[in-house]
N, C-alpha and C. Protein backbone atom coordinates (compact mmCIF):
# COMPACT_ATOMS: atom_id res chain seq x y z
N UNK A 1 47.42 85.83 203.21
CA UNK A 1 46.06 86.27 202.91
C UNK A 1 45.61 85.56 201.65
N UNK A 2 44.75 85.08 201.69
CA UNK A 2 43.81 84.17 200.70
C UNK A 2 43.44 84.89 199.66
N UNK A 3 43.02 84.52 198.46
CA UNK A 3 42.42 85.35 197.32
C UNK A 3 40.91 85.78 197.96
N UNK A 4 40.67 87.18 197.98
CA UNK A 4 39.67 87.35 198.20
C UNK A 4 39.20 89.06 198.20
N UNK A 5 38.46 89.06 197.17
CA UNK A 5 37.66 90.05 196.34
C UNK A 5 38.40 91.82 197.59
N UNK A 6 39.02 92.50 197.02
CA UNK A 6 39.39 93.76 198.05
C UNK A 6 39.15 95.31 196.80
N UNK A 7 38.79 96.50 197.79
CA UNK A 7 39.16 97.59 197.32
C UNK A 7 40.33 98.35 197.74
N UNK A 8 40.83 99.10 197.30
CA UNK A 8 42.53 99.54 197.66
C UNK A 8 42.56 100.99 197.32
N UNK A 9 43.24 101.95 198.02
CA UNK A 9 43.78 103.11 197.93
C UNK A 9 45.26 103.09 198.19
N UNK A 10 45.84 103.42 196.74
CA UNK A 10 47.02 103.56 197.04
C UNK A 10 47.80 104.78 196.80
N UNK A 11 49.02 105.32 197.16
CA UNK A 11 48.99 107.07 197.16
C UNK A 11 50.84 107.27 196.97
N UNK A 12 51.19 108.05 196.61
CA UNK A 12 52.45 108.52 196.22
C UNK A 12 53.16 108.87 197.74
N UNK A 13 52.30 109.51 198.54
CA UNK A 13 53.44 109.41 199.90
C UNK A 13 52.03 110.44 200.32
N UNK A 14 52.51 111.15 201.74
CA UNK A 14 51.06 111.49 202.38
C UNK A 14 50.21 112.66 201.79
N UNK A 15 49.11 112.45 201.36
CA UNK A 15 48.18 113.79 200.71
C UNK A 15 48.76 113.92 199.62
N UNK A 16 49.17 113.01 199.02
CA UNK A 16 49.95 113.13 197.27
C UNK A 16 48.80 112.37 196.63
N UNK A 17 49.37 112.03 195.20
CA UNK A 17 48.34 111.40 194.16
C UNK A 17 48.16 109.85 194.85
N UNK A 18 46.88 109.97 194.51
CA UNK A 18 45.94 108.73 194.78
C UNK A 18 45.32 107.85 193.98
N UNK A 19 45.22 106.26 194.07
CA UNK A 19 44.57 105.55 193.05
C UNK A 19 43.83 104.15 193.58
N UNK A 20 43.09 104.52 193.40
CA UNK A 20 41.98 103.63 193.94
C UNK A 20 41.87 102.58 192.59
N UNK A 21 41.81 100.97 193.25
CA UNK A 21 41.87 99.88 192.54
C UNK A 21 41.09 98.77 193.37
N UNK A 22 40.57 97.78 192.28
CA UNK A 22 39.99 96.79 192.97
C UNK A 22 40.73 95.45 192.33
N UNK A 23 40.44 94.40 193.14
CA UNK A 23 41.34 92.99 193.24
C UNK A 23 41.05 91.38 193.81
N UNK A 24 41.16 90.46 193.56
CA UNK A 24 41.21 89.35 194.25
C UNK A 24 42.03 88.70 194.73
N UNK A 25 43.21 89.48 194.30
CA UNK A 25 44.44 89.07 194.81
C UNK A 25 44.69 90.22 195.38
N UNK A 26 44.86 90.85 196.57
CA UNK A 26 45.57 91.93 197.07
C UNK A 26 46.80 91.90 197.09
N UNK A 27 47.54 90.83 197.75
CA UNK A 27 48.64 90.96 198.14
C UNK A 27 49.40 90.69 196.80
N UNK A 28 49.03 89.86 195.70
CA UNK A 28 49.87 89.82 194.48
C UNK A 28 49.56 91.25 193.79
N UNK A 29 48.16 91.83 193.67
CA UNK A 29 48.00 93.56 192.59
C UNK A 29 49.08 94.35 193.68
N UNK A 30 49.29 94.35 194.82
CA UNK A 30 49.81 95.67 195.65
C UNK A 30 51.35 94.92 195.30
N UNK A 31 52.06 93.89 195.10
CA UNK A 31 52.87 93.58 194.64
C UNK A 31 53.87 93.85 193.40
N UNK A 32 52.26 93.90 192.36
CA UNK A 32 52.69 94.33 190.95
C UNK A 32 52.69 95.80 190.99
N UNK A 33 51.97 96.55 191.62
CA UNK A 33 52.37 98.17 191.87
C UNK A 33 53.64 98.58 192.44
N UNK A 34 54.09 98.19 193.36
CA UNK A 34 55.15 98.25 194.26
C UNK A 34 56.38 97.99 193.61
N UNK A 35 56.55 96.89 192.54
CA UNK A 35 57.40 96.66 191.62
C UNK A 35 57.49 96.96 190.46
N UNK A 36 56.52 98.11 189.81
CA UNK A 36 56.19 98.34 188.09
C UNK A 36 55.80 97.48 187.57
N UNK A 37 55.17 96.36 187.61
CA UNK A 37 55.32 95.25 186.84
C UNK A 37 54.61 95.57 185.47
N UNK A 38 53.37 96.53 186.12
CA UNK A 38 52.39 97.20 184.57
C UNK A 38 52.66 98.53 184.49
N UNK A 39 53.00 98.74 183.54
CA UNK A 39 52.78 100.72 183.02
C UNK A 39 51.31 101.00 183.21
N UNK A 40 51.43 102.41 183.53
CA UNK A 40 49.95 102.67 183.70
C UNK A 40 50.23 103.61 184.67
N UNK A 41 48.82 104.43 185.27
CA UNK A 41 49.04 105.50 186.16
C UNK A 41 49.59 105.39 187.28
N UNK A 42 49.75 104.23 188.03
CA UNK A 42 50.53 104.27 189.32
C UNK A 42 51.89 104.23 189.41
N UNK A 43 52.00 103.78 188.10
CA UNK A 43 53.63 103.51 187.33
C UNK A 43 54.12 104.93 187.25
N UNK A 44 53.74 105.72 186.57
CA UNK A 44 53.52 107.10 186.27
C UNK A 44 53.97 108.01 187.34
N UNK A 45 52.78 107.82 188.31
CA UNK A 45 53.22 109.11 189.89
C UNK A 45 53.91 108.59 190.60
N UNK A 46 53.97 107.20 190.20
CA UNK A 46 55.32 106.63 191.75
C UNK A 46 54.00 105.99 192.78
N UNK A 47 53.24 105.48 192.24
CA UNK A 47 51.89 105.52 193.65
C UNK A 47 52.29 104.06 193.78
N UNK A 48 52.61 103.96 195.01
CA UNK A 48 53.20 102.79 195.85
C UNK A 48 52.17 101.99 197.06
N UNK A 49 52.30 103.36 197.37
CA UNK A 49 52.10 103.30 199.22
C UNK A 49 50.54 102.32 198.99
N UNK A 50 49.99 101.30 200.42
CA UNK A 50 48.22 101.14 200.21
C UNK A 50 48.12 101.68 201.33
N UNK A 51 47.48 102.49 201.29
CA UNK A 51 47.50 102.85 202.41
C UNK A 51 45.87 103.39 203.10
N UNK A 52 44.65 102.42 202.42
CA UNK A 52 43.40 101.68 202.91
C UNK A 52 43.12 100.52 201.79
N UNK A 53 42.60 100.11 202.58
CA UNK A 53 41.73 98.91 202.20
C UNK A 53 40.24 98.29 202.56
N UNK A 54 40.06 97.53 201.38
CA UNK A 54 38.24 96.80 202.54
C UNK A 54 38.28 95.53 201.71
N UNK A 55 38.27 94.60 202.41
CA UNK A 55 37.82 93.03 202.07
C UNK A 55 36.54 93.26 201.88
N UNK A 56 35.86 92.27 200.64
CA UNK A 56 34.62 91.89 200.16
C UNK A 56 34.02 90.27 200.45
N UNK A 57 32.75 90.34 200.10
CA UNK A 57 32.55 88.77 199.95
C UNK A 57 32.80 88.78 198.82
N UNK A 58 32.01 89.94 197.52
CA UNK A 58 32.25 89.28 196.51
C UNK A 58 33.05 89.80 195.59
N UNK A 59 32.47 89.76 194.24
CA UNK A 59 33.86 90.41 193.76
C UNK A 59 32.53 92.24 193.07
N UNK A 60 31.51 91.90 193.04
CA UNK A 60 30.87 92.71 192.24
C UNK A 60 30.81 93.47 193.91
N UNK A 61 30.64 93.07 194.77
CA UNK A 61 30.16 94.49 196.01
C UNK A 61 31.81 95.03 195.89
N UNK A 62 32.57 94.52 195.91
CA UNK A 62 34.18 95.63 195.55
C UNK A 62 34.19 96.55 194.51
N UNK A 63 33.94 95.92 193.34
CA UNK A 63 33.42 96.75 192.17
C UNK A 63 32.78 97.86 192.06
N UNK A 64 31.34 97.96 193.03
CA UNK A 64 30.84 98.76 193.10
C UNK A 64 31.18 100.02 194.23
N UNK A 65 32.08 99.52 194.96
CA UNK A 65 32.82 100.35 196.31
C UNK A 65 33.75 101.12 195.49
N UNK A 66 33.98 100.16 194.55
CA UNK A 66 35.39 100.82 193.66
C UNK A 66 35.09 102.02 192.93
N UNK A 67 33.57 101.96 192.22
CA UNK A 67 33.40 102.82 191.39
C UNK A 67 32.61 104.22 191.99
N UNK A 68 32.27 103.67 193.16
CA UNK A 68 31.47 104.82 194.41
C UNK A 68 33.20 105.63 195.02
N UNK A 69 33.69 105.39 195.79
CA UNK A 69 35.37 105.92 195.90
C UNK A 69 35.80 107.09 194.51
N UNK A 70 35.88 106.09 193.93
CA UNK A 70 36.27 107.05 192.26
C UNK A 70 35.65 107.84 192.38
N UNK A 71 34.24 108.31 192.35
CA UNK A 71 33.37 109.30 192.40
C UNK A 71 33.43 110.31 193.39
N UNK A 72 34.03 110.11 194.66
CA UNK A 72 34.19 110.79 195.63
C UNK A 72 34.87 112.34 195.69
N UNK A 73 34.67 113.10 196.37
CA UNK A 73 35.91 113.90 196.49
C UNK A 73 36.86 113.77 197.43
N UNK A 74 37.98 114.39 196.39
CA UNK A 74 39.00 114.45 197.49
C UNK A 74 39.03 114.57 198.82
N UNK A 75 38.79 115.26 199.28
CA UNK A 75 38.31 115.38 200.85
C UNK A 75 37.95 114.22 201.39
N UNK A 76 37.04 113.41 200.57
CA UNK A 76 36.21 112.65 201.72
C UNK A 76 37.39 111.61 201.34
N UNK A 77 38.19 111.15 200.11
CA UNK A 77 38.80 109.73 200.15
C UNK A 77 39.89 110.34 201.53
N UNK A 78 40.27 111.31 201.28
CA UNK A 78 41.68 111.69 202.99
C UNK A 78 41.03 111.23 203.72
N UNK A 79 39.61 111.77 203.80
CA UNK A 79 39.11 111.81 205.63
C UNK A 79 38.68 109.78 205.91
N UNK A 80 38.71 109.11 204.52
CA UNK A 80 38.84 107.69 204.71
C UNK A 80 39.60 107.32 204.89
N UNK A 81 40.86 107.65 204.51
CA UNK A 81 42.02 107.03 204.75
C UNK A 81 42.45 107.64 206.38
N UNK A 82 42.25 108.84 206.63
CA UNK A 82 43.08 108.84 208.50
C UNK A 82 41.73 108.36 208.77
N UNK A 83 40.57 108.05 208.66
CA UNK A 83 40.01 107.62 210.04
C UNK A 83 40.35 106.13 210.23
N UNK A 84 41.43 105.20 209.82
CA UNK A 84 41.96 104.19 209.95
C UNK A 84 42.76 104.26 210.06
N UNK A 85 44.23 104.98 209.25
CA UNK A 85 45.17 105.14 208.86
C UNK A 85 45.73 106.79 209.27
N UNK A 86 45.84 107.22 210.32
CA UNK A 86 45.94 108.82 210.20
C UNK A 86 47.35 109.29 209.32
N UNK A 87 48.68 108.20 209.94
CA UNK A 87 49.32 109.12 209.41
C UNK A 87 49.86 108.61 208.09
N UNK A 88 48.98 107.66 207.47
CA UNK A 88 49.37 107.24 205.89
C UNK A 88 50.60 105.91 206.20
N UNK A 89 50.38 105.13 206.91
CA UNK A 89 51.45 104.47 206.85
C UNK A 89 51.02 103.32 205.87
N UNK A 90 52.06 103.11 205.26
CA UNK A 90 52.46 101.71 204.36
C UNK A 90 51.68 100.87 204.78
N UNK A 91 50.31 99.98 204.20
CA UNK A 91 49.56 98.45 205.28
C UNK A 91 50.88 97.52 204.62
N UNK A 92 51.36 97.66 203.44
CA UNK A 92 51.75 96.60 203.12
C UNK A 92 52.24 95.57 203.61
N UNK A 93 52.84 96.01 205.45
CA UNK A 93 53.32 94.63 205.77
C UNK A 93 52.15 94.21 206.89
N UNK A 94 51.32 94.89 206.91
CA UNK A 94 49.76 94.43 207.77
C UNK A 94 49.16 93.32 206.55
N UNK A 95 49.58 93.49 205.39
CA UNK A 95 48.79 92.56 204.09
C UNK A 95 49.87 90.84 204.18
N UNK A 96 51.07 91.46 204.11
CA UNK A 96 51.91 90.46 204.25
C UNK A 96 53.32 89.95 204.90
N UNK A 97 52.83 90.64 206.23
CA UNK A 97 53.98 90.48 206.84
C UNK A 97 55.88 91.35 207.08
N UNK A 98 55.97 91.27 205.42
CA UNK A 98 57.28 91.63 205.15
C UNK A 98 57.59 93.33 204.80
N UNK A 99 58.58 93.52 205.28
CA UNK A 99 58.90 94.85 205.39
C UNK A 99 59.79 95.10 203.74
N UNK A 100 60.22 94.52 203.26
CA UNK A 100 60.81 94.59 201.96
C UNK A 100 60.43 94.25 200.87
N UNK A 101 60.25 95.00 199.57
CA UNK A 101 59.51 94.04 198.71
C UNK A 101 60.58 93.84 197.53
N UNK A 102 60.98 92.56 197.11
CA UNK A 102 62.15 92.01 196.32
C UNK A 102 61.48 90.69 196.03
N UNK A 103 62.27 90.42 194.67
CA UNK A 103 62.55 88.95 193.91
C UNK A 103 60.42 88.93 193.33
N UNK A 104 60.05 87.81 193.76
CA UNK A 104 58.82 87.43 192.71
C UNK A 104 57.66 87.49 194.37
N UNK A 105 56.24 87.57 194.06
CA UNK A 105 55.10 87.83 195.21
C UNK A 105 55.47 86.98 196.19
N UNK A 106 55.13 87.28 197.23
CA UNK A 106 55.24 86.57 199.16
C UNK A 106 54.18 85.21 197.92
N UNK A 107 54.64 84.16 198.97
CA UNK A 107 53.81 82.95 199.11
C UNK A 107 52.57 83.12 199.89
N UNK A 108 51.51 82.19 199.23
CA UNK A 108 50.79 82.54 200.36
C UNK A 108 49.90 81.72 201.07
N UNK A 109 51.11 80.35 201.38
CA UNK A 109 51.40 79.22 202.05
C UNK A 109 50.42 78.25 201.50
């Protein structure tokens, strides 16, 4: 997957803590979560999982998805995530293939 402008929900395991982030690199930010690479709140709850997403054109319409989400309630970010995702599964290897995440980010050819 190419660099290109995304919003992200990522969550501690199903109906647990949630953290919504935005990116141009998806597959390298869901990388650096997945591995601690930054302290900070996802570091904190263990929030791993992505478990939605939305590609952008740009980087400011993500931004603003990002900061509309944040605002949301609870309720409605769940009822976003199963109406794609019902039972919370991991996209991570829908992002990149690989079922394991080790050593330094997937290539991305």
């Amino acid at each position: 997957m190419d660099k290109q402008p995304a919003t992200y929900i990522l969550a501690s395991r199903r109906n647990g803590t949630l953290y919504i982030g935005v990116t141009s690199d998806l597959v390298g930010r869901i990388w650096q979560h997945r591995n601690h690479v930054v302290s900070g709140f996802s570091h904190r709850y263990g929030i791993t999982l992505l478990v939605w997403y939305e590609l952008h054109e740009t980087m400011d319409s993500a931004i603003t998805r990002e900061k509309r989400l944040k605002k949301w309630k609870r309720a409605w970010k769940v009822r976003l995530i199963e109406a794609s995702n019902p039972y919370w599964n991991d996209l991570w290897t829908d992002i990149t293939g690989q079922s394991k995440v080790t050593g330094s980010p997937p290539s991305r050819g």
